[in-house]
Protein backbone atom coordinates (compact mmCIF):
# COMPACT_ATOMS: atom_id res chain seq x y z
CA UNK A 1 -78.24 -139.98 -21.52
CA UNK A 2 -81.34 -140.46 -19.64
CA UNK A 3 -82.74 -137.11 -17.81
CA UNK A 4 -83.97 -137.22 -14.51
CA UNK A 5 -85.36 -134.43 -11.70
CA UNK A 6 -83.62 -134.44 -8.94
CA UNK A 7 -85.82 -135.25 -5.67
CA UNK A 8 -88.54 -137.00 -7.70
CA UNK A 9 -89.27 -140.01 -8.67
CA UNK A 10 -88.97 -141.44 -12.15
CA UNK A 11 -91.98 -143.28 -12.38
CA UNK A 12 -95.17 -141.66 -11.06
CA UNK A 13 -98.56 -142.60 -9.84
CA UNK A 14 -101.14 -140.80 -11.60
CA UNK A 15 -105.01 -141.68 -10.48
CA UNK A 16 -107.07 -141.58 -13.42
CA UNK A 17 -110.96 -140.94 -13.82
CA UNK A 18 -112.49 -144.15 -14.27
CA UNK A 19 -114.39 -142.78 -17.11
CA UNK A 20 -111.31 -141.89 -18.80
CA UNK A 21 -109.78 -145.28 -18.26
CA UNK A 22 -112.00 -147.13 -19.95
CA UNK A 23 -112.09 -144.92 -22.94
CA UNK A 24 -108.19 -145.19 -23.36
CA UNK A 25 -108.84 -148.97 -22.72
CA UNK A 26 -111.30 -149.24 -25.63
CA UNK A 27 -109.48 -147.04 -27.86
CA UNK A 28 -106.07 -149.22 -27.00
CA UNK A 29 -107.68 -152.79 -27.29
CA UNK A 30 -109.31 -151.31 -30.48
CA UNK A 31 -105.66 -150.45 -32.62
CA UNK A 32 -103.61 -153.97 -30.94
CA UNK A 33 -106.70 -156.10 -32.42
CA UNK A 34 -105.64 -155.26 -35.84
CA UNK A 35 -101.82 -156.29 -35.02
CA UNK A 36 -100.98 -159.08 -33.96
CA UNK A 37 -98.13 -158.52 -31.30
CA UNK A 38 -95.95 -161.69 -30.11
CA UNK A 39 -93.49 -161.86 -27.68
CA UNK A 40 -90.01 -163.41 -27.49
CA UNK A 41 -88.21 -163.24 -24.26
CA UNK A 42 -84.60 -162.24 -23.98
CA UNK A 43 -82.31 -161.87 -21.18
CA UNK A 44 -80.34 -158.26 -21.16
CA UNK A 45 -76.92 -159.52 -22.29
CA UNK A 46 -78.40 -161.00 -25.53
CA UNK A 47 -80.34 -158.08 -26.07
CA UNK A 48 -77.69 -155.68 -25.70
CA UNK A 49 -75.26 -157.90 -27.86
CA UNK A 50 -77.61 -157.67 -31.04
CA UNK A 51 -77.76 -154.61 -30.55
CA UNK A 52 -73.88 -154.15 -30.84
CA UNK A 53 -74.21 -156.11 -33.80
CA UNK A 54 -76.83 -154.87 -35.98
CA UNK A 55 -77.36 -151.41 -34.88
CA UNK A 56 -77.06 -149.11 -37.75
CA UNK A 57 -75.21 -146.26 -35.93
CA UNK A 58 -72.81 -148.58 -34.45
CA UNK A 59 -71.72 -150.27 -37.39
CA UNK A 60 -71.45 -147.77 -39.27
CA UNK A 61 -68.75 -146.48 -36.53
CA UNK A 62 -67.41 -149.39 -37.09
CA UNK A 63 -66.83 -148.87 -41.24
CA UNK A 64 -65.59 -145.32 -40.16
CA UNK A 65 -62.76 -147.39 -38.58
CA UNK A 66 -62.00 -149.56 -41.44
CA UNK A 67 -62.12 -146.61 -43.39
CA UNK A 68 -59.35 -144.76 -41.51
CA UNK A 69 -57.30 -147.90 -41.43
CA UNK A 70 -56.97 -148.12 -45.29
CA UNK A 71 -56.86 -144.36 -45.32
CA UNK A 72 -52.95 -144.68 -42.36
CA UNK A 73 -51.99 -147.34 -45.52
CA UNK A 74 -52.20 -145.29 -48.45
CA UNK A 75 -50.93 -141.80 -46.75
CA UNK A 76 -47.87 -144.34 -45.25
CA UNK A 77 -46.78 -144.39 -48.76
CA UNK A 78 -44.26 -142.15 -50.06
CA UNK A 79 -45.51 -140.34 -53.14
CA UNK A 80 -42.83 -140.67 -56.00
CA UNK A 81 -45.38 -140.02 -58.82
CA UNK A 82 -43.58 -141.21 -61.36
CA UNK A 83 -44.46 -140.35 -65.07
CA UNK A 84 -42.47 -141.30 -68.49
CA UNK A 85 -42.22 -139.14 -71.71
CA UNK A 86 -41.72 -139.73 -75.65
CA UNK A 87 -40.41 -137.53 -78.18
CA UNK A 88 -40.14 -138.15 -81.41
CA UNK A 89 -38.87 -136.16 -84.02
CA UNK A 90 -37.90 -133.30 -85.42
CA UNK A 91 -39.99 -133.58 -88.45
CA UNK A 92 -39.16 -130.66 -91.44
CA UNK A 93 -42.47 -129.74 -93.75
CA UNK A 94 -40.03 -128.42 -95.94
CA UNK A 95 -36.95 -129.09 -96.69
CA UNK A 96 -33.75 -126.26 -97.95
CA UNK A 97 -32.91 -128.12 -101.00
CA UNK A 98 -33.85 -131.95 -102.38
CA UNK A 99 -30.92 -133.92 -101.00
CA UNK A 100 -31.45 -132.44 -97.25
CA UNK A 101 -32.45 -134.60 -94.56
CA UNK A 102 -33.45 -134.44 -91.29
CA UNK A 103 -32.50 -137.40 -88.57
CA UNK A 104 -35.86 -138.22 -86.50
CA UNK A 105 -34.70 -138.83 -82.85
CA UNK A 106 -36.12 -140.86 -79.68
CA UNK A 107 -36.36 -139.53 -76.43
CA UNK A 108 -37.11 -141.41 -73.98
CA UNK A 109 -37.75 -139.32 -70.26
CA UNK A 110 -38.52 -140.17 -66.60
CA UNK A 111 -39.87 -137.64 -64.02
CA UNK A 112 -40.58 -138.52 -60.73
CA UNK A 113 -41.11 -136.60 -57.19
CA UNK A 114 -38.66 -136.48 -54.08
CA UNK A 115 -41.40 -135.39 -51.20
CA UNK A 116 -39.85 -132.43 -48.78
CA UNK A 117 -38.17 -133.48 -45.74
CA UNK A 118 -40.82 -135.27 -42.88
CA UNK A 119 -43.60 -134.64 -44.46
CA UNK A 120 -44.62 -138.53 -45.70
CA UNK A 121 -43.78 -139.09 -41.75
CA UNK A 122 -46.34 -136.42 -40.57
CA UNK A 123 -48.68 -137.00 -42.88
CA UNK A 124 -48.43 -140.65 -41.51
CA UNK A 125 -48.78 -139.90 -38.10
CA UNK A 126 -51.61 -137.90 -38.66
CA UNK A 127 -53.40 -140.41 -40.17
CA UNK A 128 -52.63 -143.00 -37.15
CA UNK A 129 -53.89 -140.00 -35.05
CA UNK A 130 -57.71 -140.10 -37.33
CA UNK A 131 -57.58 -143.75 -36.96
CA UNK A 132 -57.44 -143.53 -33.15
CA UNK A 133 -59.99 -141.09 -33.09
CA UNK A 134 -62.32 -143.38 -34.61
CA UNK A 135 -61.77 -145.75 -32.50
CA UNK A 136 -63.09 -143.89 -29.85
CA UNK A 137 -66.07 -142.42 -31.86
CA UNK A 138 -66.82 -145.78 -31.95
CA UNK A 139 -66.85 -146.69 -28.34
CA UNK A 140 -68.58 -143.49 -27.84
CA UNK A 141 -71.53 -144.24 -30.45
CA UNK A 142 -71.56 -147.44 -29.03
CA UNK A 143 -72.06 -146.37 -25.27
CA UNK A 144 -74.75 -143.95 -25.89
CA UNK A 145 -77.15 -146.33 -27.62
CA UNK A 146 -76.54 -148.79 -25.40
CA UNK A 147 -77.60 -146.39 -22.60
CA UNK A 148 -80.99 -145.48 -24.60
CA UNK A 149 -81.47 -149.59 -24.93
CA UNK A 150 -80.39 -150.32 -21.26
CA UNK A 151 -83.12 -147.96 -20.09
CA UNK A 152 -85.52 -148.93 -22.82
CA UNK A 153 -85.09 -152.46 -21.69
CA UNK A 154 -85.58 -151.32 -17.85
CA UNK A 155 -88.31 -149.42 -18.71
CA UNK A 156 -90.08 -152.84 -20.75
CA UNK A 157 -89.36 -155.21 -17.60
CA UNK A 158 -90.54 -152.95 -15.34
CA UNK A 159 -94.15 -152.95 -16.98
CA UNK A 160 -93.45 -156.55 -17.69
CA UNK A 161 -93.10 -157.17 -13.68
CA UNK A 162 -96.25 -154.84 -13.24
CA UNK A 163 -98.31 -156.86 -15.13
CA UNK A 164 -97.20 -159.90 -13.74
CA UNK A 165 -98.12 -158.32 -9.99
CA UNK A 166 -101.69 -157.56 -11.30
CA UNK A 167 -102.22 -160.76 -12.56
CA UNK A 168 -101.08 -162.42 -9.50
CA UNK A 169 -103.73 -159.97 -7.48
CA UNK A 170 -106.23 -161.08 -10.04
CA UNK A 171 -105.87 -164.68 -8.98
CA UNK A 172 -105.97 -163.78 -5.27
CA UNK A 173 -109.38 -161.72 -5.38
CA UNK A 174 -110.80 -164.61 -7.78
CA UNK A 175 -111.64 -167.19 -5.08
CA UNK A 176 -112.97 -164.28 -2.61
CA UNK A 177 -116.67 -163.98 -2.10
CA UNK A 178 -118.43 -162.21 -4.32
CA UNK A 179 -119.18 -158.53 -3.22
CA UNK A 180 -119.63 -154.84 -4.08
CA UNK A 181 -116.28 -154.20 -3.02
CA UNK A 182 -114.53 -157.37 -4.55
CA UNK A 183 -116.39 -156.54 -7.60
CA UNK A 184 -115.13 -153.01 -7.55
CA UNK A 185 -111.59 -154.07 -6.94
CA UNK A 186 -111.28 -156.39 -9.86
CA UNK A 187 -112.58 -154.13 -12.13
CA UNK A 188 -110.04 -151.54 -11.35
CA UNK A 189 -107.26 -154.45 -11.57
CA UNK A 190 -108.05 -155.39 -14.78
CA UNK A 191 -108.49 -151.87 -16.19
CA UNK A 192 -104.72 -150.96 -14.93
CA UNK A 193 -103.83 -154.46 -16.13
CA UNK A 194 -104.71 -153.37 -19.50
CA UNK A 195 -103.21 -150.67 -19.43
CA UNK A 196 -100.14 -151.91 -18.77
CA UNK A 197 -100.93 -154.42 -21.33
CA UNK A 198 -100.52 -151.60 -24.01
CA UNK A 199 -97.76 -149.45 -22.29
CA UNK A 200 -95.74 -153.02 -22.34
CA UNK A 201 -96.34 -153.30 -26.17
CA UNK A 202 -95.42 -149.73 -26.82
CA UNK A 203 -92.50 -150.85 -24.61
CA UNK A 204 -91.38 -153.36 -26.12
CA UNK A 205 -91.56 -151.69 -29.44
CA UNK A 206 -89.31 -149.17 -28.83
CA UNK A 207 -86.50 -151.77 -27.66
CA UNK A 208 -86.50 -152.78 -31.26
CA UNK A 209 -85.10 -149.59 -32.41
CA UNK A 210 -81.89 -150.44 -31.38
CA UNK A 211 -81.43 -153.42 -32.79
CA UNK A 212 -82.02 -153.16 -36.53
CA UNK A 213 -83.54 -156.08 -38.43
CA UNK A 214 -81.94 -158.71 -35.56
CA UNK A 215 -85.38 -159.44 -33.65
CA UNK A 216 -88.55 -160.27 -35.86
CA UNK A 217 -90.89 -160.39 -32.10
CA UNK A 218 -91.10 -158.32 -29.46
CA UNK A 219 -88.31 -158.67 -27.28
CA UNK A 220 -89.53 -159.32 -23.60
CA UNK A 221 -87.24 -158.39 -20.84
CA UNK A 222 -86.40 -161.34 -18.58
CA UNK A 223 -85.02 -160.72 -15.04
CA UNK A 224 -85.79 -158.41 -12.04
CA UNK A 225 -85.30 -155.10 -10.75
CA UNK A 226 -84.02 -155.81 -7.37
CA UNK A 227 -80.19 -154.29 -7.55
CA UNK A 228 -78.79 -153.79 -4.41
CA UNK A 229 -78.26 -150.33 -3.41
CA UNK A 230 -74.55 -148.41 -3.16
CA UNK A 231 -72.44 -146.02 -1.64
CA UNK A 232 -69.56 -144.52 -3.09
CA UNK A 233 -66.93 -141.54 -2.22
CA UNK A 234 -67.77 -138.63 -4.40
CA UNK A 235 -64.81 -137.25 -5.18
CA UNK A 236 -63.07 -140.11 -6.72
CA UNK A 237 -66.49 -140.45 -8.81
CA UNK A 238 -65.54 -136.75 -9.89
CA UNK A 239 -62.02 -137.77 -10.40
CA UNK A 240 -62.83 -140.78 -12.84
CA UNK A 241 -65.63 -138.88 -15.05
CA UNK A 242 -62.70 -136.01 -15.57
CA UNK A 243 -59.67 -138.52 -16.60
CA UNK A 244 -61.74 -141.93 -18.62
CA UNK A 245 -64.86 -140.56 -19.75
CA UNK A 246 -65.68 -141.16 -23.51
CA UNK A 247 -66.55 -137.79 -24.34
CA UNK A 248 -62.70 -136.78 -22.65
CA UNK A 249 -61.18 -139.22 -24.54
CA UNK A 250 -63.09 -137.97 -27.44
CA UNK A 251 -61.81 -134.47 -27.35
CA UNK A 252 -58.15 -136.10 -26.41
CA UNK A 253 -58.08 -137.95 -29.50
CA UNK A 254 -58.87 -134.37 -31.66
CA UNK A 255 -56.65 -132.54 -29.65
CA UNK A 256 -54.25 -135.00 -31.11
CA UNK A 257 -55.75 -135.01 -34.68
CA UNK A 258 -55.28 -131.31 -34.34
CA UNK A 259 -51.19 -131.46 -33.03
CA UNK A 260 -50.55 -133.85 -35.81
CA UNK A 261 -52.36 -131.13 -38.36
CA UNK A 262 -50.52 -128.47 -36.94
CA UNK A 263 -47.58 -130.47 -37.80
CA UNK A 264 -48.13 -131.42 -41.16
CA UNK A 265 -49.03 -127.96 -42.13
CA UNK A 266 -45.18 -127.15 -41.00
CA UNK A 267 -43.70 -129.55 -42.74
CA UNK A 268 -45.85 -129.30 -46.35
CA UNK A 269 -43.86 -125.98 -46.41
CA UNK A 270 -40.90 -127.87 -47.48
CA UNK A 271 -40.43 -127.81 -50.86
CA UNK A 272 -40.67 -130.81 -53.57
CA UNK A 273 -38.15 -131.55 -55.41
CA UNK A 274 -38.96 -132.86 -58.99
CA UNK A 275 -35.51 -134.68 -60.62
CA UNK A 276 -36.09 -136.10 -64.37
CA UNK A 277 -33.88 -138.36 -66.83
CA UNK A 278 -34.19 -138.37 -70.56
CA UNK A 279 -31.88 -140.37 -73.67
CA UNK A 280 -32.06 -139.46 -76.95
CA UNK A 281 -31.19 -141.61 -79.48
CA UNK A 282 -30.56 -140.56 -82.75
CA UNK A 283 -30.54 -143.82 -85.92
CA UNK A 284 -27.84 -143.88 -88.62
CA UNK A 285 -28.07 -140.63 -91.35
CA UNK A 286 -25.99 -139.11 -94.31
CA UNK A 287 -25.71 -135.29 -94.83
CA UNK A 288 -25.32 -134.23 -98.04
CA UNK A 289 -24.97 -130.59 -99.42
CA UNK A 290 -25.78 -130.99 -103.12
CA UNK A 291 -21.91 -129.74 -103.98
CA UNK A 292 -20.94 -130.81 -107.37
CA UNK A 293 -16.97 -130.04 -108.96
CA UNK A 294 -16.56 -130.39 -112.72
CA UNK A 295 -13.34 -130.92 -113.84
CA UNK A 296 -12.30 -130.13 -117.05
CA UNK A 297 -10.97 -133.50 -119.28
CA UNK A 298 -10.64 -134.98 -122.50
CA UNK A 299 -12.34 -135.86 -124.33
CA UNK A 300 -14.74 -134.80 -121.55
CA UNK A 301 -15.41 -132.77 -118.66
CA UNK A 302 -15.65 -135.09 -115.86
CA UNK A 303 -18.87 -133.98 -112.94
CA UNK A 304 -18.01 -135.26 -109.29
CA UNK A 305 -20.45 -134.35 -106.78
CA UNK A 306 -20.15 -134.66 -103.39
CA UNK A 307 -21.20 -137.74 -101.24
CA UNK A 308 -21.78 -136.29 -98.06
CA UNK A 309 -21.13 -136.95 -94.44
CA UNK A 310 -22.66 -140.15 -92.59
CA UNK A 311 -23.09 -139.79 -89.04
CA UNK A 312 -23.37 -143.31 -87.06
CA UNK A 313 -26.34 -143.69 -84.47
CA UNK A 314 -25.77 -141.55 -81.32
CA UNK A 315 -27.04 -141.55 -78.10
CA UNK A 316 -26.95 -139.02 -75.33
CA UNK A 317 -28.11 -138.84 -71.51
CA UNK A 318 -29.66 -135.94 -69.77
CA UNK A 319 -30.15 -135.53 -66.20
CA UNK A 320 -32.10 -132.30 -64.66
CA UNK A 321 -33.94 -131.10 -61.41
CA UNK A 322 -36.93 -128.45 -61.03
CA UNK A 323 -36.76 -126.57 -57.50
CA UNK A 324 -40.06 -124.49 -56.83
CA UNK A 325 -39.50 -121.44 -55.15
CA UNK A 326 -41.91 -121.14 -52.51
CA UNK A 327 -42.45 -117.56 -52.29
CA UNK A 328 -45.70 -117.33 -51.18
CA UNK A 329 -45.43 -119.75 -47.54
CA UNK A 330 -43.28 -116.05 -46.81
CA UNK A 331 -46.42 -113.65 -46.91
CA UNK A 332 -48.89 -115.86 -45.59
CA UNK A 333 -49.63 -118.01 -42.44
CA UNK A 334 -53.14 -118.87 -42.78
CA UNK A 335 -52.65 -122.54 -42.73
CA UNK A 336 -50.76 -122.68 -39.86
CA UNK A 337 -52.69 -120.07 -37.88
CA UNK A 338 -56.20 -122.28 -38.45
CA UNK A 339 -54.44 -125.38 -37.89
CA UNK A 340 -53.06 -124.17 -34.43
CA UNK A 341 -56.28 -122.39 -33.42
CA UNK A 342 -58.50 -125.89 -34.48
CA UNK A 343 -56.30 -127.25 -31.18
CA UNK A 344 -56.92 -124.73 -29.43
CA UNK A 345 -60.77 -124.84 -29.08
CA UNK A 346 -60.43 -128.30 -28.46
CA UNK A 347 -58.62 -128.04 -25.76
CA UNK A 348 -60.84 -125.13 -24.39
CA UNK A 349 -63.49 -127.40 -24.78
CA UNK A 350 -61.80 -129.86 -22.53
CA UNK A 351 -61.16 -127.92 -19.67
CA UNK A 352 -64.84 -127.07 -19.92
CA UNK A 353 -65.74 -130.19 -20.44
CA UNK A 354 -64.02 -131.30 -16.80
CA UNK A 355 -66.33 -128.56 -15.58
CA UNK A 356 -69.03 -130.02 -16.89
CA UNK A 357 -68.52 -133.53 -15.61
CA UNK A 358 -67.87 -132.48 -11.95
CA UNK A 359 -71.22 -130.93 -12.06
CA UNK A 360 -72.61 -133.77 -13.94
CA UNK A 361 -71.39 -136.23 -11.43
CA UNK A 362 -72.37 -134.47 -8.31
CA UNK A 363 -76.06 -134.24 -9.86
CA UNK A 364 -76.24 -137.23 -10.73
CA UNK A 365 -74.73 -138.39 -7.32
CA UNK A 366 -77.75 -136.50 -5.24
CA UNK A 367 -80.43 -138.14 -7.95
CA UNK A 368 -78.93 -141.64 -7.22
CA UNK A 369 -78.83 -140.57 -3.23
CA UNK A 370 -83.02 -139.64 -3.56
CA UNK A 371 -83.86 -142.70 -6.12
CA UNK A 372 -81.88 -145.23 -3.06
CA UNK A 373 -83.67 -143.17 -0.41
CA UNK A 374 -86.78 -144.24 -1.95
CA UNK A 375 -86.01 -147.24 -2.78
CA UNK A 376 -85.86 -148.17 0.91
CA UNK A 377 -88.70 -146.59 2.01
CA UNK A 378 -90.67 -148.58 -0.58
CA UNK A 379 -89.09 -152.02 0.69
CA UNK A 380 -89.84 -151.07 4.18
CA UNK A 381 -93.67 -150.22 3.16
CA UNK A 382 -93.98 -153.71 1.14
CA UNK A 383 -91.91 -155.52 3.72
CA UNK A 384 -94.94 -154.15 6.35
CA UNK A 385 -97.44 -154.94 3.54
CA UNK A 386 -96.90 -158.70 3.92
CA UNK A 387 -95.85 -159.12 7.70
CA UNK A 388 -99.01 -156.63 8.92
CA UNK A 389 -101.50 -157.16 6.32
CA UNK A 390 -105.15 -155.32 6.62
CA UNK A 391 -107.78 -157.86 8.34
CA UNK A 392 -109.98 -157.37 5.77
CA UNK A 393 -108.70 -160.09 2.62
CA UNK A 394 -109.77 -157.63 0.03
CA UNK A 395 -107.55 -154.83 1.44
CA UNK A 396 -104.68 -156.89 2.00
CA UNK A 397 -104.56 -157.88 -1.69
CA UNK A 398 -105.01 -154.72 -2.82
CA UNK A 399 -102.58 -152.91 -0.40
CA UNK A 400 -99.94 -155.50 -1.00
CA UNK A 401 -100.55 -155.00 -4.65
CA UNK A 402 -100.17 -151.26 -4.30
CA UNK A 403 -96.82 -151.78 -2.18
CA UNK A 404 -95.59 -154.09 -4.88
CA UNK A 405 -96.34 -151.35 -7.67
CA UNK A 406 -94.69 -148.40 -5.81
CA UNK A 407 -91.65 -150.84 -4.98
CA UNK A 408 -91.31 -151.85 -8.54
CA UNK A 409 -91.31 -147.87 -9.82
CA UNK A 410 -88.78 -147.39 -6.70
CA UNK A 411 -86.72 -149.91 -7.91
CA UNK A 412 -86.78 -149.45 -11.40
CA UNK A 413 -86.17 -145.12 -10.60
CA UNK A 414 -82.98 -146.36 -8.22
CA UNK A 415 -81.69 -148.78 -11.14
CA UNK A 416 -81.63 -146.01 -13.68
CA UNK A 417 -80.56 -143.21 -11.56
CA UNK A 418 -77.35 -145.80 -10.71
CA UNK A 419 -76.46 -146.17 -14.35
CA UNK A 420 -76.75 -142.58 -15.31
CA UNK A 421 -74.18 -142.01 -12.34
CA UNK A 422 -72.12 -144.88 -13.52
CA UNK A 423 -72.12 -143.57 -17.14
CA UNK A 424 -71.59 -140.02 -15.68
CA UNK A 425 -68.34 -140.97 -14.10
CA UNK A 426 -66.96 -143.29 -16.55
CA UNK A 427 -68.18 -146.57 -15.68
CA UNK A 428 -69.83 -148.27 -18.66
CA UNK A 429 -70.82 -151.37 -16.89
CA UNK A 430 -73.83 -153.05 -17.68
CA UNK A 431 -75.99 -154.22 -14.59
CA UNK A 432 -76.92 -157.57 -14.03
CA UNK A 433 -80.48 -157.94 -13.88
């Protein structure tokens, strides 16, 4: 936001020693010779639009928003985090005796996660709560370097406008007879026009902060100063800055981050539940125990030993569940308790904030009510400049001149004293110029 003093005027007159004029002059002229400086004009609204489009700040608001967008899809999501397992085995490094065997089994698992109740739709909600909140980080990045530019660009077409009247005195005292006093006065015209000359450049230099690599010349302002000058009811000024103001809305939109927090931190106290599947299958084996009977015969004993047992392939299903027991969410409350107090200061800061503006608003109502107080005292003086010029031709020139200056500060300090009470009570219009 722009600062003003109340009662004063934006833009002053300052009378400099002539001596010291035409040192700064030299010094100036010296430094612009060695840079070439060209100018490109360009109304406001184009200026202001590149400098919603290439403005670092702002666009990187902008990603911020992106950014939470993608961030609302993936905490949408519910979280099943599933995961598979293999067993294999068992395997024996030794076995009892030589015709032991050991069946090698499969398992097969699945494990997966059953999220406690509401908390996929808080976490949700909180996200869509960060995404609005960007939003309007956004919008309020976006208003406050517009403001710097808007005044930046007021400031540039005000010298631009200055020039342009000492040029046009220039050309009046031109034609006049030479004398001592003509002599005198176009000396001190050119001096201030050079001046200005600089102060423009440095101007117009500044204006391309704001709008990144967009503009490779020097922007110069196009348009004039002459905004016509308004009343308005105080109170419903007051009343606007307290409900639509960005830096309300701001604080809003955390309050609401904050609720949905406050929420979420509830409802991660609900457990997860963690349910898991598993087969086993088990291939084709024979079990044998080594027995052996001999059975006495003729002409021979006769030896039988034992075949065994053989088991077909099996297969068998397990089901289970794993319940943590949340024991510690009963001893502690920290989470909650700094969740709950984050909303709180937030919305202490908001009622202060409402403070704030209605002070705000009724300064920068009695600025405004000075800069259009002295904005028509300045049209009266130039309006009497032209109708009731001084006999002499020299005078008149350089009165009128002098008129046109103080008008052009009067109108630029009444322009810029309107917009900071505009931006002070929520209006974030741009003025046409």
């Amino acid at each position: 936001m722009a600062d003003f003093i109340c009662c004063r005027p934006l833009v002053r007159k300052t009378r400099y020693n002539p001596v010291f004029i035409g040192i700064i002059a030299l010094i100036l002229s010296g430094l612009t010779e060695a840079v070439e400086l060209k100018y490109s004009p360009i109304a406001l609204g184009p200026y202001l639009e590149l400098v919603r489009q290439s403005n670092a700040y702002i666009n990187g608001a902008s990603l911020d928003v992106q950014t939470a967008i993608a961030n609302k899809e993936a905490q949408s999501l519910y979280q099943f985090s599933p995961s598979v397992s293999y067993n294999r085995g068992a395997y024996q490094n030794q076995a009892p005796y030589s015709p032991y065997t050991t069946p090698e089994s499969s398992t097969y698992g699945l494990s997966f996660t059953i999220e406690g109740w509401g908390k996929r739709d808080a976490r949700e909600k909180l996200a869509q709560a960060q995404t609005e909140a960007s939003a309007v980080q956004l919008e309020k990045i976006r208003t406050s370097v517009e403001l710097q530019a808007l005044n930046t660009y007021i400031d540039t077409l005000r010298l631009g406008l200055m020039l342009k009247s000492y040029n046009e005195a220039l050309a009046k005292i031109k034609p006049l007879q030479a004398t001592t006093k003509t002599a005198d006065s176009e000396r001190f015209l050119t001096t201030y026009k050079n001046l200005t000359e600089k102060d423009l450049s440095f101007s117009a230099l500044n204006l391309l902060n704001y709008s990144g690599d967009a503009l490779q010349d020097l922007p110069y302002p196009r348009g004039g100063l002459n905004f016509p000058a308004q009343e308005y009811n105080v109170e419903e000024l007051i009343v606007r800055g307290q409900e639509q103001r960005i830096e309300v809305l701001s604080l809003q939109s955390a309050i609401d981050v904050a609720d949905k927090n406050v929420t979420l931190a509830l409802k991660n106290r609900n457990v997860n539940v963690y349910p898991y599947i598993a087969q086993t299958r088990t291939p084709q084996y024979q079990y044998t125990n080594g027995v052996s009977y001999t059975i006495p015969a003729s002409p021979r004993d006769i030896t039988l030993v034992n075949s065994g047992t053989t088991y077909t392939a099996q297969n068998s299903i397990s089901l289970g569940i794993t319940i943590p027991i949340p024991i510690n969410n009963y001893f502690q409350s920290a989470d909650l308790v700094s969740t709950a107090n984050q909303k709180l200061q937030y919305e202490m800061q908001l009622r202060d904030l409402k403070v704030q503006i209605r002070i705000q608003v009724l300064q920068a109502f009695m600025q405004y009510s000075v800069a259009r107080d002295m904005l028509v005292e300045a049209q009266k003086e130039h309006e009497a400049a032209i109708k009731y010029p001084n006999k002499s031709p020299i005078l008149a020139i350089m009165d009128k001149r002098d008129k046109e200056g103080a008008l052009l500060d009067a109108q630029a300090n009444h322009l810029k004293a309107l917009v900071n009470l505009w931006r002070q009570s929520a209006n974030y219009s741009v003025p046409t110029l």
